[in-house]
Protein backbone atom coordinates (compact mmCIF):
# COMPACT_ATOMS: atom_id res chain seq x y z
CA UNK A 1 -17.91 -31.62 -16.45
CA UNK A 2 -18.82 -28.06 -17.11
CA UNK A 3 -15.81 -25.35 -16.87
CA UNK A 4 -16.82 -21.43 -15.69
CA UNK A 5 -14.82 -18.52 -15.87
CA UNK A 6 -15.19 -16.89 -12.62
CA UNK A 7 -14.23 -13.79 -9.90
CA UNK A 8 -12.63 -10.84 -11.30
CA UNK A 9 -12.32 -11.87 -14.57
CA UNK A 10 -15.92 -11.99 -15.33
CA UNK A 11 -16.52 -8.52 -12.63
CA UNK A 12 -13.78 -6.78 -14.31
CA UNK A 13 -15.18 -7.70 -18.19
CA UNK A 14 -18.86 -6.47 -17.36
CA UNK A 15 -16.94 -3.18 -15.84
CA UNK A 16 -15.32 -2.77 -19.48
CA UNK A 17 -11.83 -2.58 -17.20
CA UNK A 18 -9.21 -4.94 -18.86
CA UNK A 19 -9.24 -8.57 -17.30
CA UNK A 20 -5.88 -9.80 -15.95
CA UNK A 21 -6.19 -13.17 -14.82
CA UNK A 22 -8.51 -15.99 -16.06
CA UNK A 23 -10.10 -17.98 -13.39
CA UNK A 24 -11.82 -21.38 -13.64
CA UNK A 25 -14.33 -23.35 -11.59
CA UNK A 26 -15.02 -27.23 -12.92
CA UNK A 27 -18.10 -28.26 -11.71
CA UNK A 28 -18.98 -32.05 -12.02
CA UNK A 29 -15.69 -33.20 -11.96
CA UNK A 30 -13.42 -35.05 -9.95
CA UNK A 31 -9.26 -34.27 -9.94
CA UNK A 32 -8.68 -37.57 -11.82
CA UNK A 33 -10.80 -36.38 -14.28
CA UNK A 34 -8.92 -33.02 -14.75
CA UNK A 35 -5.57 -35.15 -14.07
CA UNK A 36 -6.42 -37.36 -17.62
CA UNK A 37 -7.32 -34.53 -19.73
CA UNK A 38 -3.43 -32.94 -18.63
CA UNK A 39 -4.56 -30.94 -16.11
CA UNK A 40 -1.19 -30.33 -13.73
CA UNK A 41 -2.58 -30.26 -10.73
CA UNK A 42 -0.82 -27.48 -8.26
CA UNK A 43 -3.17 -27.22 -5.30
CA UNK A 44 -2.02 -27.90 -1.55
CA UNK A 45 -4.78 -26.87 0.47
CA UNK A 46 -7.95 -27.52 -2.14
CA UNK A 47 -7.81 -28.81 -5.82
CA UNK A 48 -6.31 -26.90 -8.47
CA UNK A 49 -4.68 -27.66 -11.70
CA UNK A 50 -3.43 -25.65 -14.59
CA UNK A 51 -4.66 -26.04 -18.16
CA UNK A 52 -2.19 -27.86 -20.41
CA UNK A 53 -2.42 -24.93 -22.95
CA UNK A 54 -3.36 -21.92 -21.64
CA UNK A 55 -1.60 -22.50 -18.22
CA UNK A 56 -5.04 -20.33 -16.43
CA UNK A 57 -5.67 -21.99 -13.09
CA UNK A 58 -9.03 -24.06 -12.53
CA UNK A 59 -10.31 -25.39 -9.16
CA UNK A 60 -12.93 -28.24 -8.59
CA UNK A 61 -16.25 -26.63 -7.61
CA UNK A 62 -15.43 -26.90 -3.34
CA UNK A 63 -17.71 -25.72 -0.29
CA UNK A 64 -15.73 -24.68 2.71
CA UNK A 65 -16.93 -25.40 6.59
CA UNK A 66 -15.66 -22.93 9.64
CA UNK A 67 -13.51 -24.74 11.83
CA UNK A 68 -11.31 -22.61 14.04
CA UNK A 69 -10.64 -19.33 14.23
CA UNK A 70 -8.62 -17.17 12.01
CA UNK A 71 -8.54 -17.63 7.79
CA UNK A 72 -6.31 -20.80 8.32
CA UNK A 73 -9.59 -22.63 10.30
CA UNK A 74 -11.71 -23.73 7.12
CA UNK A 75 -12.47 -27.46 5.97
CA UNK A 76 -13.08 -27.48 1.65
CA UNK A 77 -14.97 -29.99 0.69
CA UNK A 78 -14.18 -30.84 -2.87
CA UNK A 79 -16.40 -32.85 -5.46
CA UNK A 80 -18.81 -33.73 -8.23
CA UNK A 81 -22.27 -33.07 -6.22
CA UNK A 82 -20.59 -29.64 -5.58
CA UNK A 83 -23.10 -27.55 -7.71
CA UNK A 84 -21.98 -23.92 -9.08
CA UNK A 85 -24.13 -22.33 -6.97
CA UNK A 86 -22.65 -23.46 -3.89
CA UNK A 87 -18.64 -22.55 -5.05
CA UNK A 88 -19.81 -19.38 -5.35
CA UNK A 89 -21.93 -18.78 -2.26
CA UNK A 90 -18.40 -19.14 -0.61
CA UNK A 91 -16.98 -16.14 -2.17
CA UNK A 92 -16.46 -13.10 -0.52
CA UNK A 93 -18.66 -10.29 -2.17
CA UNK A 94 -21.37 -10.23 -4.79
CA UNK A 95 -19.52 -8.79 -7.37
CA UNK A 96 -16.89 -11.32 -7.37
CA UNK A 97 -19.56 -14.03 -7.23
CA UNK A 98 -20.60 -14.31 -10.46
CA UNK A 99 -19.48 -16.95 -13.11
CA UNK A 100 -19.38 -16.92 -17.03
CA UNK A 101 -20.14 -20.30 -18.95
CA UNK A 102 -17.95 -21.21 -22.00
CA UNK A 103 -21.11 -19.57 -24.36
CA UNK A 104 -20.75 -16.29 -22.39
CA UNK A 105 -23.84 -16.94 -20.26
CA UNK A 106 -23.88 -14.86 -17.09
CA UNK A 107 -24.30 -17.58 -13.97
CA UNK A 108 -24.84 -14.57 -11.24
CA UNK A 109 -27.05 -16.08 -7.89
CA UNK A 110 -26.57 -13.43 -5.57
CA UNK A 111 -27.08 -10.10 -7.23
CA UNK A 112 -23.23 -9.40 -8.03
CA UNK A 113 -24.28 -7.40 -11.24
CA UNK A 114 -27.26 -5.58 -9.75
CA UNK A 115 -24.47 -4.16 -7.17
CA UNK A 116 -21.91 -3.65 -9.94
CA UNK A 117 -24.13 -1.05 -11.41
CA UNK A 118 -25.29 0.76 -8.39
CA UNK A 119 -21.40 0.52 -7.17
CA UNK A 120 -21.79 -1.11 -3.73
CA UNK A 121 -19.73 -3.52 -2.00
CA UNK A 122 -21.75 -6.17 -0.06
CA UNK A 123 -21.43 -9.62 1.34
CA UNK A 124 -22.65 -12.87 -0.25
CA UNK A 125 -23.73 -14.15 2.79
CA UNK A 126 -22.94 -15.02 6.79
CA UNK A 127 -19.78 -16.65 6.38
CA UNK A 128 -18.16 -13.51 5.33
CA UNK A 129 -17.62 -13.14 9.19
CA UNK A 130 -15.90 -16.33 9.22
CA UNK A 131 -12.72 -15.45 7.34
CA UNK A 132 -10.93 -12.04 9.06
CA UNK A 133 -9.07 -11.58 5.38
CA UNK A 134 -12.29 -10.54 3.70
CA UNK A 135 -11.88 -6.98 6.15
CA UNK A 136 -8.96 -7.11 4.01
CA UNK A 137 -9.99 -7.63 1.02
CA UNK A 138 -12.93 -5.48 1.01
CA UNK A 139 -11.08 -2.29 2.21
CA UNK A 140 -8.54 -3.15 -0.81
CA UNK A 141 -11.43 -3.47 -2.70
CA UNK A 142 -12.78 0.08 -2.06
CA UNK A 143 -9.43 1.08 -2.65
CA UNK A 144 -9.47 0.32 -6.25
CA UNK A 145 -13.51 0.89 -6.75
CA UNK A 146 -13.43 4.19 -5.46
CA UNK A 147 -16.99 5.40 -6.19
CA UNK A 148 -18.30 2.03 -4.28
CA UNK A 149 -19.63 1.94 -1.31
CA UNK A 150 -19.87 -0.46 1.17
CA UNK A 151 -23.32 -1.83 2.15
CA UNK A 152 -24.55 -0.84 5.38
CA UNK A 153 -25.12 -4.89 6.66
CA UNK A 154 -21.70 -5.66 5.67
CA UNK A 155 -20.21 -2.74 7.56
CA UNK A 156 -22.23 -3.93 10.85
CA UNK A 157 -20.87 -7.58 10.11
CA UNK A 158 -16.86 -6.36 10.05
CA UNK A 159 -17.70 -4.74 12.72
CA UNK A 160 -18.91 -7.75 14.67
CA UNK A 161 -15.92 -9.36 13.54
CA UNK A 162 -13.77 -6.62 14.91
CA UNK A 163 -15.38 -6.66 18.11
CA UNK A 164 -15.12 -10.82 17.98
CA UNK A 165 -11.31 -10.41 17.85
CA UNK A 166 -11.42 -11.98 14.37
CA UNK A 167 -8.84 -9.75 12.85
CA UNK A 168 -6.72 -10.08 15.92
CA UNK A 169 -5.79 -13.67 14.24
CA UNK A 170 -4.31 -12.11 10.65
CA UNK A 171 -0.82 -12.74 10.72
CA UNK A 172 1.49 -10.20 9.72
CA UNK A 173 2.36 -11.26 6.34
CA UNK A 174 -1.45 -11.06 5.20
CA UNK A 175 -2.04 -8.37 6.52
CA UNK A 176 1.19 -6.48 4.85
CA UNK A 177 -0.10 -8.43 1.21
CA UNK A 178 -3.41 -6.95 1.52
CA UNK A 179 -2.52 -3.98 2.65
CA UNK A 180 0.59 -2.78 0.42
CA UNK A 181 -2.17 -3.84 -3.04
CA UNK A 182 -4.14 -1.48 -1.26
CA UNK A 183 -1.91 1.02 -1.12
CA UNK A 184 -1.27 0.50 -4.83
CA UNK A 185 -4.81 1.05 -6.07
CA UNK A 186 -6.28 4.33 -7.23
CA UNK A 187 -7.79 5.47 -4.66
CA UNK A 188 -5.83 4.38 -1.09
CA UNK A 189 -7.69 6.15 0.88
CA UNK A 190 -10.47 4.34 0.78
CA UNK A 191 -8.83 1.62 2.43
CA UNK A 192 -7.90 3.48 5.39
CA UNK A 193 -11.69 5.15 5.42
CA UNK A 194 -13.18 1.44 5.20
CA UNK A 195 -10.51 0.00 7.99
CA UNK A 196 -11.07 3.11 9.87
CA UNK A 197 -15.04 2.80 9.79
CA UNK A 198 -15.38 -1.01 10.93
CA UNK A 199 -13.08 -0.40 13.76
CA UNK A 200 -10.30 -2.77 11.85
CA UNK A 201 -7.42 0.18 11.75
CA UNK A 202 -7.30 0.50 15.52
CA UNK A 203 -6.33 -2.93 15.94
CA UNK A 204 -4.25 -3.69 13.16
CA UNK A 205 -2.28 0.30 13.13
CA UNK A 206 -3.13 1.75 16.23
CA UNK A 207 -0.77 4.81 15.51
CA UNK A 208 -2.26 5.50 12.11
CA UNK A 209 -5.47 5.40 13.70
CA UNK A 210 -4.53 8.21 16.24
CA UNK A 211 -4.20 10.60 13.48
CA UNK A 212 -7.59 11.10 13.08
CA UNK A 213 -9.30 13.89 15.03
CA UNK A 214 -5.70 15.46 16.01
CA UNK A 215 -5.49 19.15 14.45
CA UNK A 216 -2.66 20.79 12.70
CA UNK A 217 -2.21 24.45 11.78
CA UNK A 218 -4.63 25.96 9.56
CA UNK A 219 -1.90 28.21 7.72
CA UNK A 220 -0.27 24.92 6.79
CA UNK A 221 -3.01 23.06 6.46
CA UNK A 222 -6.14 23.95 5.26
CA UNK A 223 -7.74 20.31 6.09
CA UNK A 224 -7.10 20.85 9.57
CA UNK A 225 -7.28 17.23 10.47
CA UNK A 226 -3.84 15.28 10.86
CA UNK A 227 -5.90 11.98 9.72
CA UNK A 228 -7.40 14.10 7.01
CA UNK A 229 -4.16 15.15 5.15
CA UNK A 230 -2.86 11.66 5.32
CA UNK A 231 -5.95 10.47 3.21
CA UNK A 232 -5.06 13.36 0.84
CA UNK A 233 -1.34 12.33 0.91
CA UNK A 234 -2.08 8.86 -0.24
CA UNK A 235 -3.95 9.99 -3.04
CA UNK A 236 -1.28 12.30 -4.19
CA UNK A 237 1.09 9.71 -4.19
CA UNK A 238 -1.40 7.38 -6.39
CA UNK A 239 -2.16 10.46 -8.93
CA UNK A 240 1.62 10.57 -9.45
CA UNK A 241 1.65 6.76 -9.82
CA UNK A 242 4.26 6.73 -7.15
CA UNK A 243 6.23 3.05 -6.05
CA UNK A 244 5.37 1.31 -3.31
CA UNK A 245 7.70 2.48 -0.73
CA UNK A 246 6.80 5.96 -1.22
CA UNK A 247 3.30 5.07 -0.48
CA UNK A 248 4.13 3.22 2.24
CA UNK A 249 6.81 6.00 3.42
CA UNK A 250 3.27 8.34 3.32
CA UNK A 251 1.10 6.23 5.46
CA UNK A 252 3.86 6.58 8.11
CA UNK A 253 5.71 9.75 7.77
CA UNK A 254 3.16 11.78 10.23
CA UNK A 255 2.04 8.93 12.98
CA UNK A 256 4.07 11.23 15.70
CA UNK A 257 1.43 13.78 15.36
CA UNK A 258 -0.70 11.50 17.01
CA UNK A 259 1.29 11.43 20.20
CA UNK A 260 1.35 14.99 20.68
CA UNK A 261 -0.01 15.88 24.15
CA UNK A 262 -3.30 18.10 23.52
CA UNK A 263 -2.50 20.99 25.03
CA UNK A 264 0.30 21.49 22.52
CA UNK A 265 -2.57 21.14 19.71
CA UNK A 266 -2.37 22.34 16.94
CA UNK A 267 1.48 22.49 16.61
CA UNK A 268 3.31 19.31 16.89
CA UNK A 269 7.10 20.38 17.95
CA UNK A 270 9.41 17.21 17.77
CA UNK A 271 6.58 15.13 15.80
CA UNK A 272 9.46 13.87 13.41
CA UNK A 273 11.71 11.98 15.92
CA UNK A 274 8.22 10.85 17.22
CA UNK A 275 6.96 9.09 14.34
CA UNK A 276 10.41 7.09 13.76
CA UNK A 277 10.25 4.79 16.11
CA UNK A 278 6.34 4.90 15.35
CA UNK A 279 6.93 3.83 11.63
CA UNK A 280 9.64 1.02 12.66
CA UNK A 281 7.06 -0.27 15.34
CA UNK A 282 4.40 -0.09 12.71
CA UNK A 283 7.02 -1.75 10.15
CA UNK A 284 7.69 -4.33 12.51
CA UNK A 285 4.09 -5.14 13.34
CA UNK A 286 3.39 -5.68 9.51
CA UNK A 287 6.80 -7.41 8.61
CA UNK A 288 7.24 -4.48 6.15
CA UNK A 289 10.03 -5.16 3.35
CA UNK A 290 13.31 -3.51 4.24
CA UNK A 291 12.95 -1.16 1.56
CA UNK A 292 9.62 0.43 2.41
CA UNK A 293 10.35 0.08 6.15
CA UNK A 294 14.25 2.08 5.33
CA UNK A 295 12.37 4.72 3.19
CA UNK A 296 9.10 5.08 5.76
CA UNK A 297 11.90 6.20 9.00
CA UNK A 298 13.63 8.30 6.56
CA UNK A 299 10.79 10.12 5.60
CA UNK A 300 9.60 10.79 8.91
CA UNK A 301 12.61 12.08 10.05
CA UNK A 302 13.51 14.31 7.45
CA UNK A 303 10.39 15.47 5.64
CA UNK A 304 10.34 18.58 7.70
CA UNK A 305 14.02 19.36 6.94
CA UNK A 306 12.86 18.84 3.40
CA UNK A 307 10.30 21.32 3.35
CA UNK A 308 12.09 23.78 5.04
CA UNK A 309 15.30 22.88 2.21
CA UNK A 310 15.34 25.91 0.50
CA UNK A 311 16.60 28.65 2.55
CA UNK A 312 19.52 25.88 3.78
CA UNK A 313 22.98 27.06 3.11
CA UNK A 314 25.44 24.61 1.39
CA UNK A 315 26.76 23.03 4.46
CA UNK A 316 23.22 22.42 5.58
CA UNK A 317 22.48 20.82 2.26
CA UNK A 318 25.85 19.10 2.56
CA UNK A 319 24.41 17.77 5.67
CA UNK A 320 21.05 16.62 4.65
CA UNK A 321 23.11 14.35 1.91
CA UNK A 322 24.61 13.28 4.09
CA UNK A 323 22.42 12.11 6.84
CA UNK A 324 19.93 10.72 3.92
CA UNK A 325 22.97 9.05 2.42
CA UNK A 326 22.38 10.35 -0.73
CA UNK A 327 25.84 9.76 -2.83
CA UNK A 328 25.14 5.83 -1.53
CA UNK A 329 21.71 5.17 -2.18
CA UNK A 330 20.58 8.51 -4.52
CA UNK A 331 17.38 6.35 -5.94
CA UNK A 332 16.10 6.02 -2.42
CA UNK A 333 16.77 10.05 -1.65
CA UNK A 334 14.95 10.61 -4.54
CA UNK A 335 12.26 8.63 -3.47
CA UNK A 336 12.33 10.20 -0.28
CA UNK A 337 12.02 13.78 -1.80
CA UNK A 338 8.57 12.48 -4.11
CA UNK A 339 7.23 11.42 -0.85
CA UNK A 340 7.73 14.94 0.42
CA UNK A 341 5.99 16.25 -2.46
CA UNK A 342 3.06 14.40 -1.92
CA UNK A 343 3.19 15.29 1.15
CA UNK A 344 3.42 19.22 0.24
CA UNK A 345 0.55 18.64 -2.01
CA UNK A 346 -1.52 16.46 -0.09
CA UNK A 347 -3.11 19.81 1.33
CA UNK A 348 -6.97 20.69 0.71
CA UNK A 349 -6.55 23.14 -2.16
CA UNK A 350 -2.65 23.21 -2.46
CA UNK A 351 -2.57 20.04 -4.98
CA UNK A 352 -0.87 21.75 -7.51
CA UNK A 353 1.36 23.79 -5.75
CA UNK A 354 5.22 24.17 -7.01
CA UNK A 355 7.75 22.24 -4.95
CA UNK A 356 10.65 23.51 -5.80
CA UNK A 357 12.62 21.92 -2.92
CA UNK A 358 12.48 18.53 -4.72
CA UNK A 359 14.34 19.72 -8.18
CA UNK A 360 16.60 21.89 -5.65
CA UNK A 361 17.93 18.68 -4.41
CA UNK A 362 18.13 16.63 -6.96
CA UNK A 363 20.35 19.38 -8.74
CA UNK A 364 22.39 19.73 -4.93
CA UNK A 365 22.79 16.16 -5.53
CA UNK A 366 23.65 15.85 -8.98
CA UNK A 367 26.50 18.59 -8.22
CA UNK A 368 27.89 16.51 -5.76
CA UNK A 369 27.98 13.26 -7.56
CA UNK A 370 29.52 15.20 -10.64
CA UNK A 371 32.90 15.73 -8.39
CA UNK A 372 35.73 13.91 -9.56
CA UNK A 373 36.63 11.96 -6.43
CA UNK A 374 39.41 9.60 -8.31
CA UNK A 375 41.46 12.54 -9.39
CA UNK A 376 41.01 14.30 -6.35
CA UNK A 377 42.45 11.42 -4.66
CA UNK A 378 44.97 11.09 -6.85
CA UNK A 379 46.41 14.44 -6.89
CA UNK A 380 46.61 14.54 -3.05
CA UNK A 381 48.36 11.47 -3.07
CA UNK A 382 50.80 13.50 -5.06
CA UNK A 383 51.07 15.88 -3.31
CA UNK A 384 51.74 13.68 0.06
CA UNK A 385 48.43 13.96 1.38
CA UNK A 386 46.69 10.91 2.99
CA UNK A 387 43.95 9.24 4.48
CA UNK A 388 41.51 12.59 6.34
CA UNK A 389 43.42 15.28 4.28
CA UNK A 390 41.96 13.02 1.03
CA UNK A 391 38.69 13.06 2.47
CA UNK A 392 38.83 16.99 3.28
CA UNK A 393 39.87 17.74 -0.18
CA UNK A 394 36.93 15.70 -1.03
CA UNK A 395 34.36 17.67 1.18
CA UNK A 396 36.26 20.97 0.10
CA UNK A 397 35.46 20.52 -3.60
CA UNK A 398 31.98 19.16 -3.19
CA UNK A 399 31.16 22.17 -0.70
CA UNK A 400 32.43 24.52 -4.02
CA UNK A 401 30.45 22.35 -5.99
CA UNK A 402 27.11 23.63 -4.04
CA UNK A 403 28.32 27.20 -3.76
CA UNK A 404 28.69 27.28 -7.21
CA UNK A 405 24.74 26.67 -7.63
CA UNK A 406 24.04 29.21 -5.36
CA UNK A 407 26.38 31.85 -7.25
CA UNK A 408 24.73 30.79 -10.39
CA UNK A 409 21.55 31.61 -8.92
C-alpha cells in the first residue's frame, strides 16, 4: 500500500498559496486493510476513511464508469489493481490531477504543472463531459485563479455539454454550493464570464444572463453595458472582502434591467420593482439561504432610494428605516447599504469614489436607535397616554432625533 497526497493540496503547495486541506489516495489497498491499521472508514458512495491521528481523509485509488445522466449517474470501482494513474485520470482538470508521494515526489501524468505555470484551465480527458458539476467547478475555479484561462478544447466540450442538456440535470442545491464559493473567491467575475461563455448561465440564471448587451446611461455609467457593471460590482464587493449575502444581494440587485423593453434603452424606469420578483425567482431556482435571498429583494428594491439618500428629508429617511426595517434587523441594513456601495463603485473609473450615503445612514440610524423608547413610554403612561399616542411620542422624538443631524450639519 502506497499513500499520495493529492488535488489541491499538492496544486495549491507548487502555487506557494497556503494548503488547506490534506487529501489522500491509497493505492494497493483494500478497505480492510485501511480498516486494521484504524482507519475509520466514513465513505457512503466510494471508500473513504479518516486517519487515526491526523483525522485527513484518504480514499482507495477508484475508477468511475458513466451510467446515467446527471453527476449522480457514475459507477466507482474501488480496488488494489486500481493503479495511481487511473484515480487521477478521473479528476476533473490537470492541475488538480497531480499527486505527491510521502518523499515529496511529484506523480503528475497529464501535464497539471506544465498548465499551472502557463495559468490555463484544461480538462484531463473525455469524461469531463460526463459529470455537469465540473461546468461548476471550473467557472469557480476561474473565479479564484483569476489570471487562468480556460483552454480552448475544454470550452468547446462545456459547451457540448450545454447543448446536451447536461447541466439541465444539476439540482438546485449544487448548483447554489458551487456557485455561492464562487462568489466568495477573488475574482467572481470570472465565474459569470466562464458560465456566460459556454452557454451554462442562460440555462442555469436566465435573468442574469439578460444583462448582458442591455445599455445603461453613459453619465452614470461609464461601462455602458448593464452585464458589464455587474462583473465590476462583484469585484467590488470581493476587494472589500464583503459576506456572502452582499455578494449574492449584487449578482441580483440589477436583473430588472434586463426586462426593460428596448425602446426605453438606455434608461430603465421601474427596473427596481422589476428585479424583485426577478431575484426571488432566481432565489427560488437556486434554493438560496433565507438570508441572502431576504438581503438580494431588499437590495433591489431599495438601492436606487439609497443612492439618491442624501438630499431625503428626515421623514423620507424615517421612511427608508422603516421600509428596510432597520431598528429590527440594523446588521442586515447595513449590509444592504455595503452592497450599494459596491454597487456605486462598481463603475469603470468611479472605484474609489466617496459614498457618503452609506455613513449618512448608518449615523440616521444610529440616531434613531439612541432614543430612549422605555422612558418615553413610561412618561406617557404618566401622563395618561396609551397605546398610538405612545407610539406617536415615539415617532415624534425619533423624527427630532434626525432633525437634529441635519441642524448640526
Amino acid at each position: 500500500m502506497q499513500m499520495y497526497l493529492v488535488g489541491g493540496a499538492v496544486r495549491d503547495g507548487l502555487l506557494g498559496l497556503p494548503v488547506q486541506d490534506r487529501d489522500w489516495v491509497a493505492v494497493g489497498a483494500s478497505p480492510q486493510a485501511l480498516l486494521d491499521q484504524g482507519y475509520l472508514a466514513v465513505g457512503k458512495d466510494f471508500p473513504v476513511f479518516l486517519h487515526p491521528v491526523t483525522h485527513e481523509e484518504v480514499a482507495l485509488a477508484r475508477t468511475e464508469r458513466k451510467t446515467a445522466s446527471g453527476y449522480h449517474g457514475f459507477q466507482v470501482y474501488a480496488a488494489p489493481d486500481v493503479t495511481l494513474e487511473q484515480d487521477l485520470g478521473r479528476r476533473d482538470l490537470t492541475i488538480n490531477a497531480m499527486a505527491q508521494a510521502e518523499d515529496g515526489t511529484l506523480v503528475d501524468p497529464y501535464g497539471g504543472q506544465q498548465d499551472l505555470q502557463a495559468r490555463v484551465l484544461r480538462h484531463v480527458s473525455e469524461a469531463f463531459v460526463e459529470d455537469p458539476v465540473r461546468i461548476l467547478r471550473l467557472a469557480r475555479f476561474a473565479a479564484r485563479f483569476g489570471d487562468f484561462t480556460v483552454a480552448p478544447e475544454t470550452l468547446a466540450l462545456m459547451r457540448e455539454m450545454v447543448s446536451n442538456g447536461e447541466v439541465d440535470a444539476l439540482v438546485p442545491e449544487r448548483v447554489w454550493q458551487e456557485v455561492s464559493r464562487g462568489l466568495m473567491e477573488q475574482h467572481p467575475s470570472r465565474m459569470i464570464e466562464v458560465l456566460r461563455a459556454c452557454g451554462a448561465l442562460a440555462r442555469l440564471a436566465p435573468a442574469v444572463d439578460k444583462l448582458f448587451g442591455v445599455p445603461q446611461p453613459p453619465a452614470h455609467h461609464p461601462e455602458v453595458d448593464t452585464g458589464a457593471h455587474l462583473l465590476l460590482v462583484l469585484d467590488e464587493c470581493a476587494r472589500v472582502q464583503a459576506p456572502l449575502p452582499v455578494r449574492y444581494a449584487a449578482l441580483c440587485h440589477d436583473l430588472g434591467k434586463g426586462e426593460t423593453a428596448p425602446e426605453e434603452w438606455p434608461r430603465h424606469i421601474g427596473h427596481e420593482g422589476r428585479s424583485v420578483p426577478l431575484a426571488e425567482a432566481l432565489s427560488a431556482l437556486w434554493r438560496v439561504p433565507t438570508e441572502c435571498r431576504e438581503l438580494a429583494v431588499l437590495v433591489a428594491r431599495e438601492h436606487s432610494h439609497v443612492h439618491g439618500s442624501l438630499g431625503f428629508s428626515a421623514e423620507a429617511r424615517m421612511r427608508l428605516l422603516e421600509r428596510c426595517d432597520a431598528l429590527r434587523r440594523p446588521e442586515r441594513f447595513a449590509q444592504m447599504l455595503l452592497a450599494c456601495e459596491c454597487d456605486a463603485r462598481g463603475r469603470t473609473g468611479l472605484a474609489n469614489r466617496d459614498y457618503p450615503q452609506r455613513p449618512r445612514l448608518l449615523q440616521a440610524l444610529a440616531a434613531v436607535q439612541s432614543v430612549d423608547t422605555a422612558a418615553i413610554s413610561a412618561a406617557a403612561l404618566a401622563a395618561g397616554r396609551k397605546g398610538p399616542a405612545i407610539g406617536q411620542d415615539i415617532q415624534q422624538a425619533r423624527m427630532a432625533a434626525l432633525r437634529a443631524i441635519d441642524q448640526a450639519d
